[in-house]
N, C-alpha and C. Protein backbone atom coordinates (compact mmCIF):
# COMPACT_ATOMS: atom_id res chain seq x y z
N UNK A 1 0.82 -1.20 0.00
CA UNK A 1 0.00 0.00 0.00
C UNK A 1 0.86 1.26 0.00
N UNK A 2 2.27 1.31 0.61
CA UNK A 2 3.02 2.30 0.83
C UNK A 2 3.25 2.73 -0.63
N UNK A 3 3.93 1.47 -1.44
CA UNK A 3 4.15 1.85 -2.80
C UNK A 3 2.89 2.62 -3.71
N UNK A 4 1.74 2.21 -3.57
CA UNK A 4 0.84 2.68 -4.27
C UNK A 4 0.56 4.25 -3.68
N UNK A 5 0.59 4.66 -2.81
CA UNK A 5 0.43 6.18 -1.83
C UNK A 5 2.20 6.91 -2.72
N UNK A 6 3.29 6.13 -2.42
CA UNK A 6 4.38 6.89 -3.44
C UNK A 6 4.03 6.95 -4.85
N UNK A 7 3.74 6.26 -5.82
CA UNK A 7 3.54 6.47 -6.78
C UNK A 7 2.64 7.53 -6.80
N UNK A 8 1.38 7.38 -6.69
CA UNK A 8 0.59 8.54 -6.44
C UNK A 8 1.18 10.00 -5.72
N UNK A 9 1.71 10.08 -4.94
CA UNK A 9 2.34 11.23 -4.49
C UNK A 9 3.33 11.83 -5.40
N UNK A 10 4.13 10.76 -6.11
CA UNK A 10 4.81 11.21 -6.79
C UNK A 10 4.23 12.12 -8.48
N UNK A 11 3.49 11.63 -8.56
CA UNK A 11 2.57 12.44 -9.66
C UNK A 11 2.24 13.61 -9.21
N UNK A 12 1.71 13.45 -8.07
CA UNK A 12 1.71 14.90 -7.67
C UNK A 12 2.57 15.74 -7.33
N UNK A 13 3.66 15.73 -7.05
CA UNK A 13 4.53 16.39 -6.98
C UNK A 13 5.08 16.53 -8.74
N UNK A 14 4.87 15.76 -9.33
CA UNK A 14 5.69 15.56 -10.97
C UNK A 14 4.98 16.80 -11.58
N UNK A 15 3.31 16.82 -11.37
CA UNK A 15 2.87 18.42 -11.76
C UNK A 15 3.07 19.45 -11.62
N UNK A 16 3.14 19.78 -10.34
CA UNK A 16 3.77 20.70 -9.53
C UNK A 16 5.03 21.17 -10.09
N UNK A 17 5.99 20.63 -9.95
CA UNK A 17 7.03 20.70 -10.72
C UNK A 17 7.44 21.24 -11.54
N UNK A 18 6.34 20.55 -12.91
CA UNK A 18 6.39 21.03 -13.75
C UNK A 18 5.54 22.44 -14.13
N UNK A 19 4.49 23.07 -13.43
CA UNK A 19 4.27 23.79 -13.90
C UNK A 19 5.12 24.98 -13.17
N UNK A 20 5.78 24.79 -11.87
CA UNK A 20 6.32 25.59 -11.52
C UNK A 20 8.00 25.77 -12.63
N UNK A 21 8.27 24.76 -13.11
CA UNK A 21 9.44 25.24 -13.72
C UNK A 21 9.23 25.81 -15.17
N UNK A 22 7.88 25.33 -15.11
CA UNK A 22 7.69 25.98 -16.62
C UNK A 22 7.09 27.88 -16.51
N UNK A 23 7.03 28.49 -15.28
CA UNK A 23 7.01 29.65 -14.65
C UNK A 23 7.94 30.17 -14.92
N UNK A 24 8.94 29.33 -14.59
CA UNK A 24 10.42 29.85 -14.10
C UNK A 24 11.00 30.00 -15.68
N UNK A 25 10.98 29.12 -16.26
CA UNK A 25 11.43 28.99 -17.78
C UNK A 25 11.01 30.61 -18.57
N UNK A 26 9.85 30.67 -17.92
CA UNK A 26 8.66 31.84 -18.89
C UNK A 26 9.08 32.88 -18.47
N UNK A 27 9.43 33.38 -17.02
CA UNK A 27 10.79 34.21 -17.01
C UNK A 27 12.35 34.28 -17.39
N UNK A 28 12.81 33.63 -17.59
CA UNK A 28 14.23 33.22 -17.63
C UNK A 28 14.17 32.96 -19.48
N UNK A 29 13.62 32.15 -19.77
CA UNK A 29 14.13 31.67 -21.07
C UNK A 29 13.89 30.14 -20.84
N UNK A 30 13.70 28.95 -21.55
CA UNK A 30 13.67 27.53 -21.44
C UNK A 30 15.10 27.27 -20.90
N UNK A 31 16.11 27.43 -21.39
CA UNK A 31 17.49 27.00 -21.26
C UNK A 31 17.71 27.37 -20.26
N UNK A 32 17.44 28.99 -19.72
CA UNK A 32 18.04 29.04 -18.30
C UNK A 32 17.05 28.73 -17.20
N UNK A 33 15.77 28.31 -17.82
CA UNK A 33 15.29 27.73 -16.44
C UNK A 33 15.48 26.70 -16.24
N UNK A 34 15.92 25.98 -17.33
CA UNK A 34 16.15 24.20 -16.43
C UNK A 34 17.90 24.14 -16.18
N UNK A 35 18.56 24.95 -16.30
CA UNK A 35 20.01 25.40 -15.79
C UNK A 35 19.73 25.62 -14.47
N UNK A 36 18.99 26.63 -14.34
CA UNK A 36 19.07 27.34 -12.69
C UNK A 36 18.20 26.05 -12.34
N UNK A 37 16.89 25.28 -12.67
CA UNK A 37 16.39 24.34 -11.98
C UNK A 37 17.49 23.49 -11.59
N UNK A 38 18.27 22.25 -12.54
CA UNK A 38 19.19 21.23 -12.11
C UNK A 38 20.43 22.15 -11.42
N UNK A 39 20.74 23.41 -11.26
CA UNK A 39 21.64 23.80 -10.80
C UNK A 39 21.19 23.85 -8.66
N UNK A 40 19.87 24.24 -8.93
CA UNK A 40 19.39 23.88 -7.71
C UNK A 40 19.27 22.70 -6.89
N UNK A 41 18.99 21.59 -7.97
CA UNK A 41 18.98 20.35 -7.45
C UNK A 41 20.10 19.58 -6.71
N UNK A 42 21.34 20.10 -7.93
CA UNK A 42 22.78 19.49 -7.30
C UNK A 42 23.08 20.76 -6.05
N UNK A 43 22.73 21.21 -6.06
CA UNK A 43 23.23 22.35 -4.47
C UNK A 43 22.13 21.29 -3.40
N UNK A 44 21.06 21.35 -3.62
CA UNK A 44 20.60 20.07 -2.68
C UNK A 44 20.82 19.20 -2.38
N UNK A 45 21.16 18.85 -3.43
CA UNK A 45 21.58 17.05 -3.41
C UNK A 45 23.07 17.17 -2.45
N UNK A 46 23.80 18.07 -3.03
CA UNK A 46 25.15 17.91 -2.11
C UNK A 46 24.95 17.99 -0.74
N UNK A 47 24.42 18.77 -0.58
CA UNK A 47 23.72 19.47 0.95
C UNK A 47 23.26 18.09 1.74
N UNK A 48 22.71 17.28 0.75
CA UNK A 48 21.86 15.86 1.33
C UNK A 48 23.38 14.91 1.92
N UNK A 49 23.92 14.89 0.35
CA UNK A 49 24.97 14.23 0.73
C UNK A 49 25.89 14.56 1.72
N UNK A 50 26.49 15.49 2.05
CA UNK A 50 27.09 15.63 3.06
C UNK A 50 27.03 15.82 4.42
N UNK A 51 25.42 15.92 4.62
CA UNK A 51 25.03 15.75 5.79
C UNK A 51 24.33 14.66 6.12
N UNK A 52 23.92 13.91 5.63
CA UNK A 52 23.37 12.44 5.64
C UNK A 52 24.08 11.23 6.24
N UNK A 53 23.47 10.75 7.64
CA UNK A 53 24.42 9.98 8.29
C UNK A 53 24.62 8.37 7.07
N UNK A 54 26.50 8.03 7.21
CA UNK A 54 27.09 7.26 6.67
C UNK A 54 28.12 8.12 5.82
N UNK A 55 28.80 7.09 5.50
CA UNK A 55 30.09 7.58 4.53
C UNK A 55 29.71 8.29 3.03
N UNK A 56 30.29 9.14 2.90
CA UNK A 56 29.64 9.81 1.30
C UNK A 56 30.25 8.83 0.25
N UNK A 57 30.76 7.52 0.43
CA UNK A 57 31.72 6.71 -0.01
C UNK A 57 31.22 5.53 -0.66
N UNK A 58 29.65 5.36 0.06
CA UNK A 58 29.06 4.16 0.01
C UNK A 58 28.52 3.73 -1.54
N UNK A 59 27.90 4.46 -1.78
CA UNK A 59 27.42 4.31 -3.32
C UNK A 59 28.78 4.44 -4.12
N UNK A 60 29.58 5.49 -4.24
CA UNK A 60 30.48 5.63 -5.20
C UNK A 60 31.65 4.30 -5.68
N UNK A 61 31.40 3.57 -4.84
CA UNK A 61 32.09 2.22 -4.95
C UNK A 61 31.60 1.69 -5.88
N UNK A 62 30.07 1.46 -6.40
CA UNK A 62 29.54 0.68 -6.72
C UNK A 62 29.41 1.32 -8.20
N UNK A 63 30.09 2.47 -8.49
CA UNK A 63 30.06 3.38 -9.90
C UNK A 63 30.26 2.64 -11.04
N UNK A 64 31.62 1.66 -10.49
CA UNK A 64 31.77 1.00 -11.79
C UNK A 64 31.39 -0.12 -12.42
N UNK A 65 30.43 -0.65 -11.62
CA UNK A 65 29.72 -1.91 -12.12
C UNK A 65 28.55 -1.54 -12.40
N UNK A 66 28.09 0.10 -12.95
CA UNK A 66 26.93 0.42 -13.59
C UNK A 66 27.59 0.50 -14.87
N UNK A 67 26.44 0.13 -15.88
CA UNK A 67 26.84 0.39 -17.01
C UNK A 67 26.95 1.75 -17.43
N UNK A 68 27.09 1.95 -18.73
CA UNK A 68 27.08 3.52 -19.22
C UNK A 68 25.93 3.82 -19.45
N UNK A 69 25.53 3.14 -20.33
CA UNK A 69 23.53 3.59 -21.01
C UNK A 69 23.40 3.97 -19.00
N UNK A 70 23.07 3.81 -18.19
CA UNK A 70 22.36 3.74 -16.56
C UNK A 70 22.75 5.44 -16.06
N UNK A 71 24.02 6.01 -16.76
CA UNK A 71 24.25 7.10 -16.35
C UNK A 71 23.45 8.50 -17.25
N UNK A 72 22.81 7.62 -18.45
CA UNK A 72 22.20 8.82 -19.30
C UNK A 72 20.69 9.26 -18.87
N UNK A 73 20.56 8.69 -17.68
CA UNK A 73 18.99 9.24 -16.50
C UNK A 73 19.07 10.65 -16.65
N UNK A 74 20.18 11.17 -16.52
CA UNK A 74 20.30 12.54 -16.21
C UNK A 74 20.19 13.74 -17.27
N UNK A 75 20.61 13.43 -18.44
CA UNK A 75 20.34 13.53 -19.86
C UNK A 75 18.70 13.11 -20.26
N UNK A 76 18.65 12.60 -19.75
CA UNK A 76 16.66 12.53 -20.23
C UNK A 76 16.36 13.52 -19.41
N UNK A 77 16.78 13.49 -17.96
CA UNK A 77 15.75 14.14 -17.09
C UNK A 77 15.95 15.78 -17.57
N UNK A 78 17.14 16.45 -18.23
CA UNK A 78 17.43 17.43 -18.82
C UNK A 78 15.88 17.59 -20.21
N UNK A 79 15.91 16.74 -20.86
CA UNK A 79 15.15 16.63 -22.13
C UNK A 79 14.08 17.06 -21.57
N UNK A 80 13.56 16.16 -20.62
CA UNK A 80 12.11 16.04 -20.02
C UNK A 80 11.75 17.53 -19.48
N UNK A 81 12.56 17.99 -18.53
CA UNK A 81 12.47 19.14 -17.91
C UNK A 81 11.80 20.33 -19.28
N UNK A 82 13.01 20.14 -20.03
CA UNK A 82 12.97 21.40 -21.23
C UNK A 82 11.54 20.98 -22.58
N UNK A 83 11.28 19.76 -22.56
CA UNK A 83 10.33 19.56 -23.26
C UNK A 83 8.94 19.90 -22.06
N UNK A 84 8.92 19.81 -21.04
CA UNK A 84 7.95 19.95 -20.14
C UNK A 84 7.62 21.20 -20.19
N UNK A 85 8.59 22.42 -20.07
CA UNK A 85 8.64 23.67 -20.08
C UNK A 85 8.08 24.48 -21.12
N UNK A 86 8.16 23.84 -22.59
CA UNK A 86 7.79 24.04 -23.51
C UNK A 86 6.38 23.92 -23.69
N UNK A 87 5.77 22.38 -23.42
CA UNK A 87 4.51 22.37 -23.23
C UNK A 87 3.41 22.81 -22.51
N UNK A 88 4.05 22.84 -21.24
CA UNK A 88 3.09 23.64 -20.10
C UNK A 88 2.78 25.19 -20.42
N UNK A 89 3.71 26.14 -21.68
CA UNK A 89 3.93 27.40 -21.53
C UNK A 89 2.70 27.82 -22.89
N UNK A 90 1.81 26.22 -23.29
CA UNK A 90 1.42 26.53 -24.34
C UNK A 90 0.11 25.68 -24.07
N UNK A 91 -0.03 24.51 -23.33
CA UNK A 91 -1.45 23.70 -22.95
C UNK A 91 -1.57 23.99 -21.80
N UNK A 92 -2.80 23.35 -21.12
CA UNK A 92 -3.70 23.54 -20.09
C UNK A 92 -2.43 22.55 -19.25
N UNK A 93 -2.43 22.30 -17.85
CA UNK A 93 -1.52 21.40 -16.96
C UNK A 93 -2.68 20.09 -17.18
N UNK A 94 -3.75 19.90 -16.82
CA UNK A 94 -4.44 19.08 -17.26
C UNK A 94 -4.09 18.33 -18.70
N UNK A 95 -3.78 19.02 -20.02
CA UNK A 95 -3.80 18.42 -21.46
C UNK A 95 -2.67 18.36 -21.64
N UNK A 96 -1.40 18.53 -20.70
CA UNK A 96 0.18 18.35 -21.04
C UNK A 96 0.20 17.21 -20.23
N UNK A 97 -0.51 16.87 -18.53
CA UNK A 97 -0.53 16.11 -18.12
C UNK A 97 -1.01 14.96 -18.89
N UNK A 98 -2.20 14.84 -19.39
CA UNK A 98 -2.75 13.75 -19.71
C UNK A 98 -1.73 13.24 -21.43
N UNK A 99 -1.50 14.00 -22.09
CA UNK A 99 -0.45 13.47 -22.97
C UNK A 99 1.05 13.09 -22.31
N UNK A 100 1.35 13.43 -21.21
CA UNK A 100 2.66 12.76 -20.52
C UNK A 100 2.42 11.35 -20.10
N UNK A 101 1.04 10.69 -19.86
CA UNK A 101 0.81 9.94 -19.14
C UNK A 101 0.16 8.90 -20.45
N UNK A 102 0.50 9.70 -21.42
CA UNK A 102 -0.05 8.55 -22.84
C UNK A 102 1.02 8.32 -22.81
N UNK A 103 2.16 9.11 -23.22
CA UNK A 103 3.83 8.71 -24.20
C UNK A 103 3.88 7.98 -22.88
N UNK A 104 4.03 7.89 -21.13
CA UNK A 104 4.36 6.74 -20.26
C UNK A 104 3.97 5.54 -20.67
N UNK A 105 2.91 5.52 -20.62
CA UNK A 105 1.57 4.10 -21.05
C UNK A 105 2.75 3.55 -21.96
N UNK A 106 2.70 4.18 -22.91
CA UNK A 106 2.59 3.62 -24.36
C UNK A 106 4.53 3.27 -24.23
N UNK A 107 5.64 3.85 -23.63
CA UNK A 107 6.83 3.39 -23.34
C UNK A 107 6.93 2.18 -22.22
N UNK A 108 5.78 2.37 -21.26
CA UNK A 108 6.23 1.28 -20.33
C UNK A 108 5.24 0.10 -20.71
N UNK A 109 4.69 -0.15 -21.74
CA UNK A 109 4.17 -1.32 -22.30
C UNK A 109 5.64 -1.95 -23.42
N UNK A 110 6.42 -0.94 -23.80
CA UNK A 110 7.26 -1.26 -24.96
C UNK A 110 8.67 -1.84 -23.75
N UNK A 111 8.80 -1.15 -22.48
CA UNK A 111 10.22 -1.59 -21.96
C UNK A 111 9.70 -2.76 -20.75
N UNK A 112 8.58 -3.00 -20.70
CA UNK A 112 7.40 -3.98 -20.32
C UNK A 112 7.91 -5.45 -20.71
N UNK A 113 7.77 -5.18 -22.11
CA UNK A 113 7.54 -6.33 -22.91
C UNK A 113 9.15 -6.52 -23.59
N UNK A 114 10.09 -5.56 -23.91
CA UNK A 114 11.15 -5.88 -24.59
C UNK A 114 11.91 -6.01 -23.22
N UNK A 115 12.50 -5.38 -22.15
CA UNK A 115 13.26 -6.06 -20.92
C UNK A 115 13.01 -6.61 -20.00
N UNK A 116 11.53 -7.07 -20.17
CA UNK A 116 10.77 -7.78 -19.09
C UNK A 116 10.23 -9.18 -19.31
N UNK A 117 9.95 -9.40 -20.51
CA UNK A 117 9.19 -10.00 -21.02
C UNK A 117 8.09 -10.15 -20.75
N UNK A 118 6.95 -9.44 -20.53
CA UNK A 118 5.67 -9.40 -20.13
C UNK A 118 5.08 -9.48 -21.33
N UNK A 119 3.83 -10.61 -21.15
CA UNK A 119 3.06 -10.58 -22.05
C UNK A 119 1.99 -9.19 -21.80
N UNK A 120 1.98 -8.50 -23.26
CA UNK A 120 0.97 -7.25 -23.24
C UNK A 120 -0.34 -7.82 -23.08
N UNK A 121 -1.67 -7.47 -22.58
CA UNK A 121 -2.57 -8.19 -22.66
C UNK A 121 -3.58 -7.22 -23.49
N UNK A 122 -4.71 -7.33 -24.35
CA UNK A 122 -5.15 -6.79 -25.23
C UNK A 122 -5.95 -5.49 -24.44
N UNK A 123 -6.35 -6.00 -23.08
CA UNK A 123 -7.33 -4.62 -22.14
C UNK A 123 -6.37 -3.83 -21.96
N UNK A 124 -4.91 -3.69 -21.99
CA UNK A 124 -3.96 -2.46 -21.67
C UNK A 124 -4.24 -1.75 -22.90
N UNK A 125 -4.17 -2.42 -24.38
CA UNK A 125 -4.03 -1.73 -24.97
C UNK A 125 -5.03 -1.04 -25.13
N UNK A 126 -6.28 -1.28 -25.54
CA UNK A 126 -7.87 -0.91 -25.23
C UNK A 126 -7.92 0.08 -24.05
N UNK A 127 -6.99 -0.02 -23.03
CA UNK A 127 -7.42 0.74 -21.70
C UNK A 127 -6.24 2.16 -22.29
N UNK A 128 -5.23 2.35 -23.05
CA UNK A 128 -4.11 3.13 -23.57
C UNK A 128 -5.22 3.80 -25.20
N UNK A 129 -5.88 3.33 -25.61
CA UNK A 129 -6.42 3.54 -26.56
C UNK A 129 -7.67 4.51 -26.25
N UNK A 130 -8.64 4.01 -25.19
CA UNK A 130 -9.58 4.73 -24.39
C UNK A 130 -8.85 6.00 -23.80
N UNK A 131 -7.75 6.11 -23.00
CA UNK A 131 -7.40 7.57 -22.93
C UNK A 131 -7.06 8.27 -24.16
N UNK A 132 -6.39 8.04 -25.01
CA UNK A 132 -5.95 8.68 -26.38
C UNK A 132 -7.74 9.40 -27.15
N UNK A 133 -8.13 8.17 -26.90
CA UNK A 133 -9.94 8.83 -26.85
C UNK A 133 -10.45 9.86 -26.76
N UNK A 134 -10.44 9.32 -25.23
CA UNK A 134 -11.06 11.11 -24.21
C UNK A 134 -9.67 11.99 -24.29
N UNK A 135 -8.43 12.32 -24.62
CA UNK A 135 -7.73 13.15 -24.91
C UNK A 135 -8.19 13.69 -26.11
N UNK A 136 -8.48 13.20 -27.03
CA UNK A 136 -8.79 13.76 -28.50
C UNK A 136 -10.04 14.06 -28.59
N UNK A 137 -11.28 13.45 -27.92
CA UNK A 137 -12.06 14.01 -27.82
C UNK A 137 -12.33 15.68 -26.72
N UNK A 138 -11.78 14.96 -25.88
CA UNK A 138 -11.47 16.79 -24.62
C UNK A 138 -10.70 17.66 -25.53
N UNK A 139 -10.03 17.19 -26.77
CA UNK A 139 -9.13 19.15 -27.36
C UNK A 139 -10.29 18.84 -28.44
N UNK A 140 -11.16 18.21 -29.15
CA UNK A 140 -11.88 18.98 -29.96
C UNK A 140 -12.81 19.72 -29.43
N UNK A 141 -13.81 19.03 -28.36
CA UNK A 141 -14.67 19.94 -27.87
C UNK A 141 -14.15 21.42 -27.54
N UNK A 142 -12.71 20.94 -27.18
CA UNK A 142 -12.20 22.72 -26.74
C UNK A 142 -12.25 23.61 -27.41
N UNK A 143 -11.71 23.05 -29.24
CA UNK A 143 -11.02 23.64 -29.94
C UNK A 143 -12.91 24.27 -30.73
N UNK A 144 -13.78 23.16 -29.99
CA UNK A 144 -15.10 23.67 -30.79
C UNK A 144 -15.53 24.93 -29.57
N UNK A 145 -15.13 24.55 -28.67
CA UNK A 145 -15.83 26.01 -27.98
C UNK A 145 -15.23 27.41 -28.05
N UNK A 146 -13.56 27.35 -28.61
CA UNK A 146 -13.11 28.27 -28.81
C UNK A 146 -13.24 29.12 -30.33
N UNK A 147 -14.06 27.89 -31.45
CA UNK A 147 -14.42 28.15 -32.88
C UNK A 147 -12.91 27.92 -33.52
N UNK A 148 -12.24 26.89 -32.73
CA UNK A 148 -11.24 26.84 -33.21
C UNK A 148 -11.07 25.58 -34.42
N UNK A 149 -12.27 25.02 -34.19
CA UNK A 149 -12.75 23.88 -35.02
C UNK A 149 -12.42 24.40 -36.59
């Protein structure tokens, strides 16, 4: 149950986030808001690390038996940030949200099934298909109330 309350929390905070950095972007510029954002993060993070009881030693041991592809997290999370920034500064948080949570669906059925081997079962896809639905149906009605039709 704990896991299911984090996941969920974590979405909420993932909005948040994002619309606050996409604020920050809308002052600054895209580039320098997710600069000053990850520039904030590693001033935290150090802050964590060096005050956090145990050796700052413990993980770094274990650096080299990660592969390389494992270190490019940080390089997406750059992408993500600056593509997030972009979108939020132009859709509703609602219609950037709900298309973030299609491209998820629709990647974690693909790294699901190719590094997992999970069989896909036909109601995911039907249940990934039904949101793409009500997404496309929620921007026409919009685009009809704005006569944007």
């Amino acid at each position: 149950m704990l896991y299911l309350f984090l996941a969920f929390f974590t979405g909420i905070i993932l909005v948040v986030q994002m619309h606050m950095n996409s604020h920050l972007s809308a002052k600054l510029d895209t580039y320098n808001g997710v600069l000053y954002n990850y520039f904030t993060a590693v001033i935290l993070f150090l802050l964590y690390f060096i005050f956090r009881p145990g050796p700052l030693t413990e993980g770094i041991s274990h650096m080299s038996s990660a592969s390389m592809w494992m270190y490019s997290g940080g390089a997406l999370g750059i992408l993500i940030v600056i593509l997030c920034n972009l979108a939020f500064q132009k859709l509703s948080a609602t219609y950037s949200t709900s298309l973030i949570i299609l491209g998820q669906l629709g990647a974690a059925i693909v790294i699901d099934r190719t590094f997992f081997g999970v069989v896909i079962q036909p109601k995911e896809i039907v249940g990934i298909l039904l949101i793409a639905c009500g997404i496309a149906y929620n921007s026409y009605i919009s685009s009809r109330r704005r006569g944007v039709a």
